[in-house]
PDB file of N, CA and C in Angstrom:
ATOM      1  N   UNK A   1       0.829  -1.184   0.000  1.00  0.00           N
ATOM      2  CA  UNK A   1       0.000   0.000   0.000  1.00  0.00           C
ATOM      3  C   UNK A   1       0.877   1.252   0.000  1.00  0.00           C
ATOM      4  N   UNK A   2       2.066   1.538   0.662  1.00  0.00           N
ATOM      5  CA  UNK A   2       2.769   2.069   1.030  1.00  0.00           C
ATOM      6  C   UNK A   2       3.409   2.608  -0.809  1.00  0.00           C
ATOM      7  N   UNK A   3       3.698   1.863  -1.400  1.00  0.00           N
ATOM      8  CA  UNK A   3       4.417   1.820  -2.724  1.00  0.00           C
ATOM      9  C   UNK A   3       3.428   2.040  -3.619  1.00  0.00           C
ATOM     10  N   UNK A   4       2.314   1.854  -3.312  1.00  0.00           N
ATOM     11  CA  UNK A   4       1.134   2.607  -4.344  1.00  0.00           C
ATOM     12  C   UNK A   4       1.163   3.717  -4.384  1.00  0.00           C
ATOM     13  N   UNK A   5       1.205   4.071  -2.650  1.00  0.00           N
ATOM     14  CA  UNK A   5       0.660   5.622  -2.476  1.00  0.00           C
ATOM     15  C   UNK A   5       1.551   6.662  -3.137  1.00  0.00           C
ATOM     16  N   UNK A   6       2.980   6.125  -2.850  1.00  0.00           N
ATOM     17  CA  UNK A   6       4.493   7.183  -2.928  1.00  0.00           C
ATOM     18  C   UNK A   6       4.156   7.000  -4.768  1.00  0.00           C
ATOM     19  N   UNK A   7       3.668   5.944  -5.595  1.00  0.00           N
ATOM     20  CA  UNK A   7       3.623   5.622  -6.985  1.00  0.00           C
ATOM     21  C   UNK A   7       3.227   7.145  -7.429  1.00  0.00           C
ATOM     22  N   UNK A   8       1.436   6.980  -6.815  1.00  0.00           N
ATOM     23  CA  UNK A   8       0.451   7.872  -7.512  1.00  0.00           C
ATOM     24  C   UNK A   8       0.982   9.127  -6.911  1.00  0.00           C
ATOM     25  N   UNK A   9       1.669   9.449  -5.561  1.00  0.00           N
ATOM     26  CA  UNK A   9       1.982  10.923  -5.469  1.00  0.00           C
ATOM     27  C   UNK A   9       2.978  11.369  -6.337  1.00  0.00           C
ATOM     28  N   UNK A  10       4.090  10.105  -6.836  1.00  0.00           N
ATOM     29  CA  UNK A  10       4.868  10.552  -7.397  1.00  0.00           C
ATOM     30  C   UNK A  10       5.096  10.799  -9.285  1.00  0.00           C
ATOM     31  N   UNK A  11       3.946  10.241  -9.328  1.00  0.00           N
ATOM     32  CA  UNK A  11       4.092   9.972 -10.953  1.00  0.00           C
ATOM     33  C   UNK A  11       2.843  10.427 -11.500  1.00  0.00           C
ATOM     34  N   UNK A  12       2.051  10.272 -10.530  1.00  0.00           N
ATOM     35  CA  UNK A  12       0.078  11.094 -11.400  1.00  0.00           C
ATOM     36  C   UNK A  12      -0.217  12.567 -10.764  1.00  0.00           C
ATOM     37  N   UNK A  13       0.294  12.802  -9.729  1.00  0.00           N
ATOM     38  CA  UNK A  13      -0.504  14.214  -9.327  1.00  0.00           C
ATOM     39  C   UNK A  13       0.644  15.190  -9.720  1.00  0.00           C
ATOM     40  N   UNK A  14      -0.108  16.547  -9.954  1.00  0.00           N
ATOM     41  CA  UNK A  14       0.273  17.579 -10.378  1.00  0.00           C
ATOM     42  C   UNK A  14       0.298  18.921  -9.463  1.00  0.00           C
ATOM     43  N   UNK A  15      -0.392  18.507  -8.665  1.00  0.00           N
ATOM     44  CA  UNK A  15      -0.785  19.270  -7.947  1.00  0.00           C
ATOM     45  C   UNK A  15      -1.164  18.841  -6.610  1.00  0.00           C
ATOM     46  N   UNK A  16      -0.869  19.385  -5.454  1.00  0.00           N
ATOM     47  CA  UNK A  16      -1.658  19.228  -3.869  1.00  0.00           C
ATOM     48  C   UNK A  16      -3.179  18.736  -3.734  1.00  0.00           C
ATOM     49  N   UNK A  17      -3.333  19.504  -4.550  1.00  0.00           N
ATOM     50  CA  UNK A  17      -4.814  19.412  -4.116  1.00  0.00           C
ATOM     51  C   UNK A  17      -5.721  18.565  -4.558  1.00  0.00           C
ATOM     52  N   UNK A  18      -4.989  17.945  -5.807  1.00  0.00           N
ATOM     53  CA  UNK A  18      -5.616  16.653  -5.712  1.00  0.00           C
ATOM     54  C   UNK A  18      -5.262  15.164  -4.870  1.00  0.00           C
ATOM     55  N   UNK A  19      -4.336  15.434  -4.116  1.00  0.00           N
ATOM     56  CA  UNK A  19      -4.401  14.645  -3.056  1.00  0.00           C
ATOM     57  C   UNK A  19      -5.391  13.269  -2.757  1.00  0.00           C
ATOM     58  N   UNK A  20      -6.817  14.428  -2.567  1.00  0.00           N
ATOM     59  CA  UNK A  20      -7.737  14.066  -1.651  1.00  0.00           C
ATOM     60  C   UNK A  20      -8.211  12.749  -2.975  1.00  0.00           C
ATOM     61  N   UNK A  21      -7.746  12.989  -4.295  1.00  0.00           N
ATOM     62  CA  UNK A  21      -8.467  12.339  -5.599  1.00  0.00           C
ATOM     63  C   UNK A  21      -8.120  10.893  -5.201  1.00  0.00           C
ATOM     64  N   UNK A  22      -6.794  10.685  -4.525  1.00  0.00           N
ATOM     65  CA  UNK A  22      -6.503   9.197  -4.590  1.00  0.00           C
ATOM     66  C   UNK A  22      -6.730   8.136  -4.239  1.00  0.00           C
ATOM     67  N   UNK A  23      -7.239   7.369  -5.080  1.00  0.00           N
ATOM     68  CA  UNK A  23      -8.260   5.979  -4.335  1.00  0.00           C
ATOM     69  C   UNK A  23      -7.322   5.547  -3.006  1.00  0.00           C
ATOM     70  N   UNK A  24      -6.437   5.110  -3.347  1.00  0.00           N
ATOM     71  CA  UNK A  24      -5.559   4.581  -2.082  1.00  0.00           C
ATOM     72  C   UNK A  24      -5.668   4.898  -0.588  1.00  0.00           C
ATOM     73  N   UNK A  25      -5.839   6.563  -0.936  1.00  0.00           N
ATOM     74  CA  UNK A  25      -6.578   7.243   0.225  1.00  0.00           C
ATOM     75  C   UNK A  25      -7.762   7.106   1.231  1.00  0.00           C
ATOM     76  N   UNK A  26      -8.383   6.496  -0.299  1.00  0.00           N
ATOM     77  CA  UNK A  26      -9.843   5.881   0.556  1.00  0.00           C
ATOM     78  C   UNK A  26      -9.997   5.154   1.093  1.00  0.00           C
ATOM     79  N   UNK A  27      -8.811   4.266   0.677  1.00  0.00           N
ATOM     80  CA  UNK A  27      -8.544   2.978   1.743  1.00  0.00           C
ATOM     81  C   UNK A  27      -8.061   3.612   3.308  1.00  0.00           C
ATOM     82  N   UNK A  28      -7.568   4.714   3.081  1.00  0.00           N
ATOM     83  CA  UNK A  28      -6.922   4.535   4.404  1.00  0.00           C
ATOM     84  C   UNK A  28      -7.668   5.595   5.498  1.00  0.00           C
ATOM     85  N   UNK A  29      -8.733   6.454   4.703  1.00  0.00           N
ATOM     86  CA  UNK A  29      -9.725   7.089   5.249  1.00  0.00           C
ATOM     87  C   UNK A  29     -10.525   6.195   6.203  1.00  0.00           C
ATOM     88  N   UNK A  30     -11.097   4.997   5.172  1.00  0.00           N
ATOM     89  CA  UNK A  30     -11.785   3.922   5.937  1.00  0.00           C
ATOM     90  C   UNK A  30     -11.352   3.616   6.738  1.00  0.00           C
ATOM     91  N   UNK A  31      -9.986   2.924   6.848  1.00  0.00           N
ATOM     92  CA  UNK A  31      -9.326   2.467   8.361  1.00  0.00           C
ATOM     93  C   UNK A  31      -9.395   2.992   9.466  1.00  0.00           C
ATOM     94  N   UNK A  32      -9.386   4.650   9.228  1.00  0.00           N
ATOM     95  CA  UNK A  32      -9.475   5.282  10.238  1.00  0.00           C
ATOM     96  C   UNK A  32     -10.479   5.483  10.508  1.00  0.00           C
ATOM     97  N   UNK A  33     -11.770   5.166   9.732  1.00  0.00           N
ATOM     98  CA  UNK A  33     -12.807   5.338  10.497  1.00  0.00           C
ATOM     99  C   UNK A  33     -13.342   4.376  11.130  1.00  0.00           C
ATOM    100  N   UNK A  34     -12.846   3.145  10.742  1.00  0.00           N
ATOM    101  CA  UNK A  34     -13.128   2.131  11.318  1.00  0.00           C
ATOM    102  C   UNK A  34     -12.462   1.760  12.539  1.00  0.00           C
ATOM    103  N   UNK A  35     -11.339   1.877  12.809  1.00  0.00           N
ATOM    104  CA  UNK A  35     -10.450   1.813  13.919  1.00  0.00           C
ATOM    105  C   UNK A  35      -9.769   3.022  14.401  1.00  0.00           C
ATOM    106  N   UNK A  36     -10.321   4.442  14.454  1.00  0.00           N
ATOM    107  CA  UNK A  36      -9.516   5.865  15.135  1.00  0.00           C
ATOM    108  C   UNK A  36      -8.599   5.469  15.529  1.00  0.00           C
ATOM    109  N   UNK A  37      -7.555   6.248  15.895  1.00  0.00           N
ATOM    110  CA  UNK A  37      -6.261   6.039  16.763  1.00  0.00           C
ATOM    111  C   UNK A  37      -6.546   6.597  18.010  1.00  0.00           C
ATOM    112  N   UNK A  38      -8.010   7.885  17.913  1.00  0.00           N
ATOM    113  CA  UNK A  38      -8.196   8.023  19.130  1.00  0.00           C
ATOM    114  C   UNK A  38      -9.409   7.883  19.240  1.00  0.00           C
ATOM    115  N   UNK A  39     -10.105   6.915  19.875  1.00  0.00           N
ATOM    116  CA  UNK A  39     -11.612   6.508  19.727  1.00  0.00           C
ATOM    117  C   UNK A  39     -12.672   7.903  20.781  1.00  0.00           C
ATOM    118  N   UNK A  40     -11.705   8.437  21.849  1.00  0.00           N
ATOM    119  CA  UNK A  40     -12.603   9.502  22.470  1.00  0.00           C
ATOM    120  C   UNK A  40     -11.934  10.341  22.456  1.00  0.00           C
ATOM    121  N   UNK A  41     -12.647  11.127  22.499  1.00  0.00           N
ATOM    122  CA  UNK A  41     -12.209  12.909  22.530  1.00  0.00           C
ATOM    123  C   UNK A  41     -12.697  13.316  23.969  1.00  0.00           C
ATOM    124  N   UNK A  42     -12.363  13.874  24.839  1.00  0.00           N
ATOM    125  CA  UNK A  42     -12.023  14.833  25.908  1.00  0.00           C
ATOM    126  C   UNK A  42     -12.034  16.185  25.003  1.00  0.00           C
ATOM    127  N   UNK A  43     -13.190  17.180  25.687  1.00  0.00           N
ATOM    128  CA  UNK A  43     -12.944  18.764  25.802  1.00  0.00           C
ATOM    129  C   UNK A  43     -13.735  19.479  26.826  1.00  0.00           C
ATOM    130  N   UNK A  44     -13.015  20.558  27.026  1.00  0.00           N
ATOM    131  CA  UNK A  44     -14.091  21.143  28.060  1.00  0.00           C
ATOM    132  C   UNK A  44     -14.032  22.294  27.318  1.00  0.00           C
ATOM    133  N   UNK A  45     -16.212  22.345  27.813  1.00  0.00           N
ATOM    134  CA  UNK A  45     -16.369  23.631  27.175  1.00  0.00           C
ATOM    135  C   UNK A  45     -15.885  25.371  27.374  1.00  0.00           C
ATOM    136  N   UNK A  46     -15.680  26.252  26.582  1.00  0.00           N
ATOM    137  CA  UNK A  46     -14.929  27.196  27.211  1.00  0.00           C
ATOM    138  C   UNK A  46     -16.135  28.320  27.042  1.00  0.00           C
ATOM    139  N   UNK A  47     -17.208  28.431  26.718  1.00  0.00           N
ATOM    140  CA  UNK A  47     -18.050  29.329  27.452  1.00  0.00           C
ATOM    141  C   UNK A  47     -19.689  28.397  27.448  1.00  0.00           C
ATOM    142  N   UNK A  48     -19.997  29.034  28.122  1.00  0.00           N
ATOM    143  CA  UNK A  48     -21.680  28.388  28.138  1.00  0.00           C
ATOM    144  C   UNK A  48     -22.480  28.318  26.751  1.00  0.00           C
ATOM    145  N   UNK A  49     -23.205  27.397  26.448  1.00  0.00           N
ATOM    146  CA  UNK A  49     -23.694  27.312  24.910  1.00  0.00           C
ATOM    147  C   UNK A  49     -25.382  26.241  25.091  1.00  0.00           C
ATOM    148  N   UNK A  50     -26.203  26.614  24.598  1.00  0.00           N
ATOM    149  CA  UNK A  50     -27.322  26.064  24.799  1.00  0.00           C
ATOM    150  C   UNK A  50     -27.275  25.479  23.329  1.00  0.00           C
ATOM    151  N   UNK A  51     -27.772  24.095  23.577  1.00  0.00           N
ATOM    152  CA  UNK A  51     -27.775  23.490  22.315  1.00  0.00           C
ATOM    153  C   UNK A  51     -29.162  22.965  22.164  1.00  0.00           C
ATOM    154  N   UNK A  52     -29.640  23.327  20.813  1.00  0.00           N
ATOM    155  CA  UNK A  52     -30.984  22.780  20.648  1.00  0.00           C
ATOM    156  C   UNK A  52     -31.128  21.284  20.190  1.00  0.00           C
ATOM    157  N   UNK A  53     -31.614  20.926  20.661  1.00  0.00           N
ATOM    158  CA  UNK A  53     -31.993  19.303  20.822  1.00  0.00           C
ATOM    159  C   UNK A  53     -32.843  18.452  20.723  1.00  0.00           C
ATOM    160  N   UNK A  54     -34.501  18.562  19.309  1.00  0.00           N
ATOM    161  CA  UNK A  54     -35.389  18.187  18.871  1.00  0.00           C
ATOM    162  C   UNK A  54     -36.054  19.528  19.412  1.00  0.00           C
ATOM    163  N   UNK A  55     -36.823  19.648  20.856  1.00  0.00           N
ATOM    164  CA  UNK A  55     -37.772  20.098  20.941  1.00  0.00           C
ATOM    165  C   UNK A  55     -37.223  20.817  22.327  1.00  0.00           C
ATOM    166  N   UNK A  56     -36.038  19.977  22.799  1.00  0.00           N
ATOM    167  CA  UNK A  56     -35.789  20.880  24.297  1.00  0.00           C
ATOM    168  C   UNK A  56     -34.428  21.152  24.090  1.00  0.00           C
ATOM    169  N   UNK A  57     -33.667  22.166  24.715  1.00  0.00           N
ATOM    170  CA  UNK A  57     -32.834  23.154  25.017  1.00  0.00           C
ATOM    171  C   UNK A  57     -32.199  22.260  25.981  1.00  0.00           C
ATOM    172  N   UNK A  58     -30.544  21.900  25.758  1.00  0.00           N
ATOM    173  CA  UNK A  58     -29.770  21.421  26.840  1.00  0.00           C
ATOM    174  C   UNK A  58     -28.642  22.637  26.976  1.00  0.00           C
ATOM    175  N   UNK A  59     -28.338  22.597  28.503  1.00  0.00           N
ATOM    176  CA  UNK A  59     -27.520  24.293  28.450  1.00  0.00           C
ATOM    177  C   UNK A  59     -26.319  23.662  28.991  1.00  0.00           C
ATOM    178  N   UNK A  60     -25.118  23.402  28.633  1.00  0.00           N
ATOM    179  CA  UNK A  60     -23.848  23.760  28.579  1.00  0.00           C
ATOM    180  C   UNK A  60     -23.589  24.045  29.614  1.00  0.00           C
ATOM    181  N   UNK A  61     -22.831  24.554  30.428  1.00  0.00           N
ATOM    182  CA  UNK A  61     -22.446  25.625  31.089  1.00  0.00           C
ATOM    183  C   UNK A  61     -20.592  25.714  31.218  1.00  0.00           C
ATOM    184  N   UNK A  62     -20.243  26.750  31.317  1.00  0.00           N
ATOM    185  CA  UNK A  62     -18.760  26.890  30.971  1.00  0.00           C
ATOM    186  C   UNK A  62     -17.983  25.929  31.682  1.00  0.00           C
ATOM    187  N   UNK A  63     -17.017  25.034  31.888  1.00  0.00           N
ATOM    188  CA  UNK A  63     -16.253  24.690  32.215  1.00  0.00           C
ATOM    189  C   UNK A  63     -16.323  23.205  32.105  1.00  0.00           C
ATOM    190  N   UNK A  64     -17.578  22.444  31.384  1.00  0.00           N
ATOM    191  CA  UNK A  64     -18.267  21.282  31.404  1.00  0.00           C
ATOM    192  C   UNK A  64     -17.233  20.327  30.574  1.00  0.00           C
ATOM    193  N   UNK A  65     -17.124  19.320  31.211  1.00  0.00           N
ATOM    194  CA  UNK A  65     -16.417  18.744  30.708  1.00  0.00           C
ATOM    195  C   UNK A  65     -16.881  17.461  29.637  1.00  0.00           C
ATOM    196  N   UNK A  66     -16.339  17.867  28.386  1.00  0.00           N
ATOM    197  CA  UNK A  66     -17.351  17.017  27.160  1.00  0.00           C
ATOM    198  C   UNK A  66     -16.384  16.140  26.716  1.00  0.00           C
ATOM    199  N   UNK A  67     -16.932  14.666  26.452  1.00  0.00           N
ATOM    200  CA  UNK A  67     -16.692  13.616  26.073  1.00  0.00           C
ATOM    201  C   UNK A  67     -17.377  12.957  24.585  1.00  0.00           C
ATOM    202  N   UNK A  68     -16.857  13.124  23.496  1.00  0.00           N
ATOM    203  CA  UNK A  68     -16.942  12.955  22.166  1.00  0.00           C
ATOM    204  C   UNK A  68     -16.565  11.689  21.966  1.00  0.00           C
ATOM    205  N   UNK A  69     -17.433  10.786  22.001  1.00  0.00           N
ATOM    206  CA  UNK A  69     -17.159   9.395  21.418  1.00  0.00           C
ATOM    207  C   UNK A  69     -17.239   8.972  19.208  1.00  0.00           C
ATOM    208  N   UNK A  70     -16.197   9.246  19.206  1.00  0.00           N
ATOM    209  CA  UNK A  70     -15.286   9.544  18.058  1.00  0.00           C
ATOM    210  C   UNK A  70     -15.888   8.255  17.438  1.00  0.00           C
ATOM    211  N   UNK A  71     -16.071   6.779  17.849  1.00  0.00           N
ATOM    212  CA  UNK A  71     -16.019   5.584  17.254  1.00  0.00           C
ATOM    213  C   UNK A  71     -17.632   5.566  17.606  1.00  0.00           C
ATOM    214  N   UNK A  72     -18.247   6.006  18.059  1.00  0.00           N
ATOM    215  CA  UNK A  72     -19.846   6.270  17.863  1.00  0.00           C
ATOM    216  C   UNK A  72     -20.106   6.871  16.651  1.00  0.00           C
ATOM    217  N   UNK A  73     -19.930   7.857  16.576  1.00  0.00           N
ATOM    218  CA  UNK A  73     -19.391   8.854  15.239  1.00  0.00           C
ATOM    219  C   UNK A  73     -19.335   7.892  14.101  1.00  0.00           C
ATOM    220  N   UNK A  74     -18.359   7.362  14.157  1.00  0.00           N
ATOM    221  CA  UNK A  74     -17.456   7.205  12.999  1.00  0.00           C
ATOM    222  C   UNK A  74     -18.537   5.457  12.768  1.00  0.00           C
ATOM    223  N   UNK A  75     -19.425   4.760  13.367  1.00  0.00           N
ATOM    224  CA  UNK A  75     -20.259   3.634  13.377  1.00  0.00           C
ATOM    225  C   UNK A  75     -21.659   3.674  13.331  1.00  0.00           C
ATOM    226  N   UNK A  76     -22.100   5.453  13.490  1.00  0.00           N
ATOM    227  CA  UNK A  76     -23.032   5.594  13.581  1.00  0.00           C
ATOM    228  C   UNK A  76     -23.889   5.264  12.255  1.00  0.00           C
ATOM    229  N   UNK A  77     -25.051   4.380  12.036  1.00  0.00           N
ATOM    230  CA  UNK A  77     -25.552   4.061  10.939  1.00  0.00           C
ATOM    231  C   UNK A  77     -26.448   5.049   9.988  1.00  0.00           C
ATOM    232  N   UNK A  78     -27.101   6.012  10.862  1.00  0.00           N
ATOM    233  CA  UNK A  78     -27.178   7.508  10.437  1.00  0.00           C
ATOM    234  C   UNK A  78     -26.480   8.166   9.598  1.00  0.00           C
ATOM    235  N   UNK A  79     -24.996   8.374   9.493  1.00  0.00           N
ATOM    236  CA  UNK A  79     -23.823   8.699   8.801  1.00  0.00           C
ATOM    237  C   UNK A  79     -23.227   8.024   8.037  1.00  0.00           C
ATOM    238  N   UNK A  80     -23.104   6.549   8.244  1.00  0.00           N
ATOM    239  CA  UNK A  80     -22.449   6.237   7.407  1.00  0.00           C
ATOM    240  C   UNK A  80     -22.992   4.227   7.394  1.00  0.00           C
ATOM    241  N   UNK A  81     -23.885   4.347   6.327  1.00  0.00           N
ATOM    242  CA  UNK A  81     -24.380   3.140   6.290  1.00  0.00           C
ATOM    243  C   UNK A  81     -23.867   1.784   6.103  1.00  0.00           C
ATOM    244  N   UNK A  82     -24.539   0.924   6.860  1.00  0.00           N
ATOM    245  CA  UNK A  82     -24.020  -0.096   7.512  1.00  0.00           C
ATOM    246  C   UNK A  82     -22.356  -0.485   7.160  1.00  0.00           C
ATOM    247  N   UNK A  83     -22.637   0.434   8.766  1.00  0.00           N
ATOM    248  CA  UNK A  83     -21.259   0.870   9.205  1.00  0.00           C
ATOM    249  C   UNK A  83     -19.780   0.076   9.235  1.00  0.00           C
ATOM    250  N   UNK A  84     -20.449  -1.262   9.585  1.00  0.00           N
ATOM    251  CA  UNK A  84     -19.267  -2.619   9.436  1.00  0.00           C
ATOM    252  C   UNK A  84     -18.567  -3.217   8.849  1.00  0.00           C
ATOM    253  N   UNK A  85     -19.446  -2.495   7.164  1.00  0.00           N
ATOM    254  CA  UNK A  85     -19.048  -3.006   5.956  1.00  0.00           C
ATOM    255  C   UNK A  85     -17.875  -2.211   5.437  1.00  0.00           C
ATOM    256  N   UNK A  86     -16.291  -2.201   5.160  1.00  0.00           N
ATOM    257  CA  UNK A  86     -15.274  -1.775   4.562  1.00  0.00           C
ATOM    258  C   UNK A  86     -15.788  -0.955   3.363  1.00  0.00           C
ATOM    259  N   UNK A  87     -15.819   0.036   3.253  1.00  0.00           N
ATOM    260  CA  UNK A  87     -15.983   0.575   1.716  1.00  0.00           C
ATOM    261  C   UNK A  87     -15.731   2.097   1.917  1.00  0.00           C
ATOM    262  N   UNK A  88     -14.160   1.846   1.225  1.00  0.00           N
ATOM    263  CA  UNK A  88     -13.331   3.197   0.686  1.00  0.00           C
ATOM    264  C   UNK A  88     -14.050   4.039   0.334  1.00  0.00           C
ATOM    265  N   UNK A  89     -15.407   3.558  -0.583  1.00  0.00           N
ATOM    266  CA  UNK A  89     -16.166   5.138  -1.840  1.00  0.00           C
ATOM    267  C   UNK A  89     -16.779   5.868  -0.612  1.00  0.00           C
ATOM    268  N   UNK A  90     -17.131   5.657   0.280  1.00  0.00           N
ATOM    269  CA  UNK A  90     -17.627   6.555   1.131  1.00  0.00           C
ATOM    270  C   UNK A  90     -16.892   7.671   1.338  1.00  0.00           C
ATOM    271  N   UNK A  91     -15.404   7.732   1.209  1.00  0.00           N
ATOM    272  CA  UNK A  91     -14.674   9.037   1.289  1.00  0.00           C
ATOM    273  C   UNK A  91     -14.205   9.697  -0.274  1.00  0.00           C
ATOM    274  N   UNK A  92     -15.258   9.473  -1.233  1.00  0.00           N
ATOM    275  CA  UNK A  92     -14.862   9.684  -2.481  1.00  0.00           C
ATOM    276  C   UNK A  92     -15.737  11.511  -2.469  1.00  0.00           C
ATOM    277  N   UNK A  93     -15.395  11.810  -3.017  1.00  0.00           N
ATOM    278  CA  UNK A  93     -15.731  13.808  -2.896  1.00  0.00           C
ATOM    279  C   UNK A  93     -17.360  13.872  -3.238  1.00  0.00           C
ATOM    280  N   UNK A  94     -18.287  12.888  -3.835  1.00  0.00           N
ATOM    281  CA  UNK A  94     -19.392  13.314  -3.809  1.00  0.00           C
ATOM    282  C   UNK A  94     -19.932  12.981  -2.321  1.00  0.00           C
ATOM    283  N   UNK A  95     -19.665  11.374  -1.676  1.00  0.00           N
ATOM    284  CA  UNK A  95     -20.126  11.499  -0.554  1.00  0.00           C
ATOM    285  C   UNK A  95     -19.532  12.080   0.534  1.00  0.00           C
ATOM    286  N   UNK A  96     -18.106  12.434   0.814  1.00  0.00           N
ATOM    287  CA  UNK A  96     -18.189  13.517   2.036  1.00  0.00           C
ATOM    288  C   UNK A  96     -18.710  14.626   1.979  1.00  0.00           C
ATOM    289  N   UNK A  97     -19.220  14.753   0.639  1.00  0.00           N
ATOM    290  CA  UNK A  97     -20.197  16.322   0.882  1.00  0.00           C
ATOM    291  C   UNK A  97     -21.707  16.272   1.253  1.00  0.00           C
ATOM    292  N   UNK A  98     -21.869  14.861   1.697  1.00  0.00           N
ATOM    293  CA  UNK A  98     -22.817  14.808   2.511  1.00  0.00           C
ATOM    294  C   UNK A  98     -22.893  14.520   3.659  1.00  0.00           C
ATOM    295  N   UNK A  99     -22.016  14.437   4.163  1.00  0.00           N
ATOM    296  CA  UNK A  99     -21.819  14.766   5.578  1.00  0.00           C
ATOM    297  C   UNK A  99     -21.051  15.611   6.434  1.00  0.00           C
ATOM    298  N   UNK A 100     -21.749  16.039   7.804  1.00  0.00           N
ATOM    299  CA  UNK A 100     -21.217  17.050   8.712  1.00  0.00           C
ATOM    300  C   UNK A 100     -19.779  16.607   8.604  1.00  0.00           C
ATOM    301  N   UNK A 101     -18.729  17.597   8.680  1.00  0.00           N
ATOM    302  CA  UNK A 101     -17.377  17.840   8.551  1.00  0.00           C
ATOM    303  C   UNK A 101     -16.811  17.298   9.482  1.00  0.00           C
ATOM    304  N   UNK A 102     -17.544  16.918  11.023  1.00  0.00           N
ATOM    305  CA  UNK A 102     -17.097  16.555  12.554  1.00  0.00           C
ATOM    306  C   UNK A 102     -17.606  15.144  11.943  1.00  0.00           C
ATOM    307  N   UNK A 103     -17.806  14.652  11.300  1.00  0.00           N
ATOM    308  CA  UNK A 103     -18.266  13.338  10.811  1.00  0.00           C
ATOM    309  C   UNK A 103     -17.395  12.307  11.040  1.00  0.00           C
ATOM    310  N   UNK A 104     -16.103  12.705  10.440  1.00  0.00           N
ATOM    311  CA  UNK A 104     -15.122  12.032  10.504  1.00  0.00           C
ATOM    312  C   UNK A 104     -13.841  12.608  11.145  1.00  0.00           C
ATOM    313  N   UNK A 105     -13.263  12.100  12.652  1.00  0.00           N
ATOM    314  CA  UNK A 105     -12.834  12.543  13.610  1.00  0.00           C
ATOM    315  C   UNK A 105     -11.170  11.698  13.720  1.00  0.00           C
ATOM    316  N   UNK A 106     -10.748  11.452  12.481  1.00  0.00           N
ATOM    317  CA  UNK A 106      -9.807  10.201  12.805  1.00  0.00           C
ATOM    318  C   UNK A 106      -8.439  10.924  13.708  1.00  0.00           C
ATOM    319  N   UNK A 107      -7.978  11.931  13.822  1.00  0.00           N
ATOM    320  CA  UNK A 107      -6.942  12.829  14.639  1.00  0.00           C
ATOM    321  C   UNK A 107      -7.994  13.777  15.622  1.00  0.00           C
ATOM    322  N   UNK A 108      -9.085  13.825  15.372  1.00  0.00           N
ATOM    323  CA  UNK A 108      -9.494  14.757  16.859  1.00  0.00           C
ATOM    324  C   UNK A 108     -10.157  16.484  15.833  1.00  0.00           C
ATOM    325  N   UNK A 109     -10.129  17.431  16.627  1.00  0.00           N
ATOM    326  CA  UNK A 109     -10.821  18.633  15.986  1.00  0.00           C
ATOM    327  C   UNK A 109     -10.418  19.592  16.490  1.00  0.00           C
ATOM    328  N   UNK A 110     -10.504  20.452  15.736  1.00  0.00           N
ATOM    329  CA  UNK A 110      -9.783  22.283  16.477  1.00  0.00           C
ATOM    330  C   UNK A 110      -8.487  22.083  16.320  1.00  0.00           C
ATOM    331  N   UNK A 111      -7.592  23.435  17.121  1.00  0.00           N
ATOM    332  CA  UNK A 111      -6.642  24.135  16.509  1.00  0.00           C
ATOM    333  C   UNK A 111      -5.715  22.850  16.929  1.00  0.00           C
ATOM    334  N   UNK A 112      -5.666  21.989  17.788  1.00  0.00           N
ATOM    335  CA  UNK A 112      -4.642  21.174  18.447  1.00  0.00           C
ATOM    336  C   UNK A 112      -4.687  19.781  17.221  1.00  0.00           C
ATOM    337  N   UNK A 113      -5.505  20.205  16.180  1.00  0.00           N
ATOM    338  CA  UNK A 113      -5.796  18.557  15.891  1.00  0.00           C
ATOM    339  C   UNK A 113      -4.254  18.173  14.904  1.00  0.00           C
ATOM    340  N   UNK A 114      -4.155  16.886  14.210  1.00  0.00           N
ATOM    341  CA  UNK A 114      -2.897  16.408  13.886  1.00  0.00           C
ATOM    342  C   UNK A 114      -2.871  17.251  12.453  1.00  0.00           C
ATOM    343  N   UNK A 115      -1.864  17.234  12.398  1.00  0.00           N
ATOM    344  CA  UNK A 115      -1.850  18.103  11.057  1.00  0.00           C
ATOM    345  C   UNK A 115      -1.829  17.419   9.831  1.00  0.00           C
ATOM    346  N   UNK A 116      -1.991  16.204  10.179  1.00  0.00           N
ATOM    347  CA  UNK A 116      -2.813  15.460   8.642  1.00  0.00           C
ATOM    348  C   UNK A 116      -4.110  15.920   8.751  1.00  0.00           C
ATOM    349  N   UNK A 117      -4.781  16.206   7.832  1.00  0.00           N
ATOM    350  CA  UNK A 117      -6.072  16.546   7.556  1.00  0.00           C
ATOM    351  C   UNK A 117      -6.522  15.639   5.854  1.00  0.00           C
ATOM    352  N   UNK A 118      -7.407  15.108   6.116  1.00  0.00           N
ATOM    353  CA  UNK A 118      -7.867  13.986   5.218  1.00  0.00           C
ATOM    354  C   UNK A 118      -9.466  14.819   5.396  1.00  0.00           C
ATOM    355  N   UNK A 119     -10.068  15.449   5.772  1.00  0.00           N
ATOM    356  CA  UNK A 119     -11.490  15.821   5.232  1.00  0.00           C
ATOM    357  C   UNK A 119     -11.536  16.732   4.217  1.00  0.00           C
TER     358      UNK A 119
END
């Protein structure tokens, strides 16, 4: 896999930004969504925030300490259908544009996150 990837960066792309074009990628998008490296996220909130929530209002309050289960996320059948099944095309550019951007959490979110970025 390794010798594919260095292949197609080194001999088909022209550019950065197609990067995201490379099937190989999708393989390894999947992995990570299937197995995170970090399955929870830890944050605490830094000001108070009321979040709407069907029909009732849950309120935040500053200093709360939030727990993001990343591999809920990333299994949820809502997002990403039947979730168990291996399949790379799910990270192909028509379908991540259907889903929320926090969708896929494989390094974490915000300014601290890894500086691979695959979304």
């Amino acid at each position: 896999m390794q010798d594919k990837l260095c292949y197609e960066i080194d001999e088909v792309l022209e550019k950065y930004e197609l990067l995201e074009e490379l099937h190989a990628f999708f393989n390894i998008a999947e992995i990570m969504r299937k197995y995170p490296s970090v399955p929870i996220l830890n944050r605490i909130c830094t000001e108070e925030i009321v979040l709407p929530i069907t029909d009732i209002d849950i309120r935040v309050p500053k200093g709360t300490l939030i727990t993001i289960l990343v591999l809920g996320i990333h299994r949820d059948p809502t997002i990403y259908p039947d979730p168990d099944k291996f399949d790379p095309e799910r990270f192909c550019k028509d379908e991540k544009k259907k889903r929320h951007p926090c969708a896929f959490l494989p390094f974490g979110e915000g300014k601290r996150k890894c500086i691979e970025d695959m979304n």
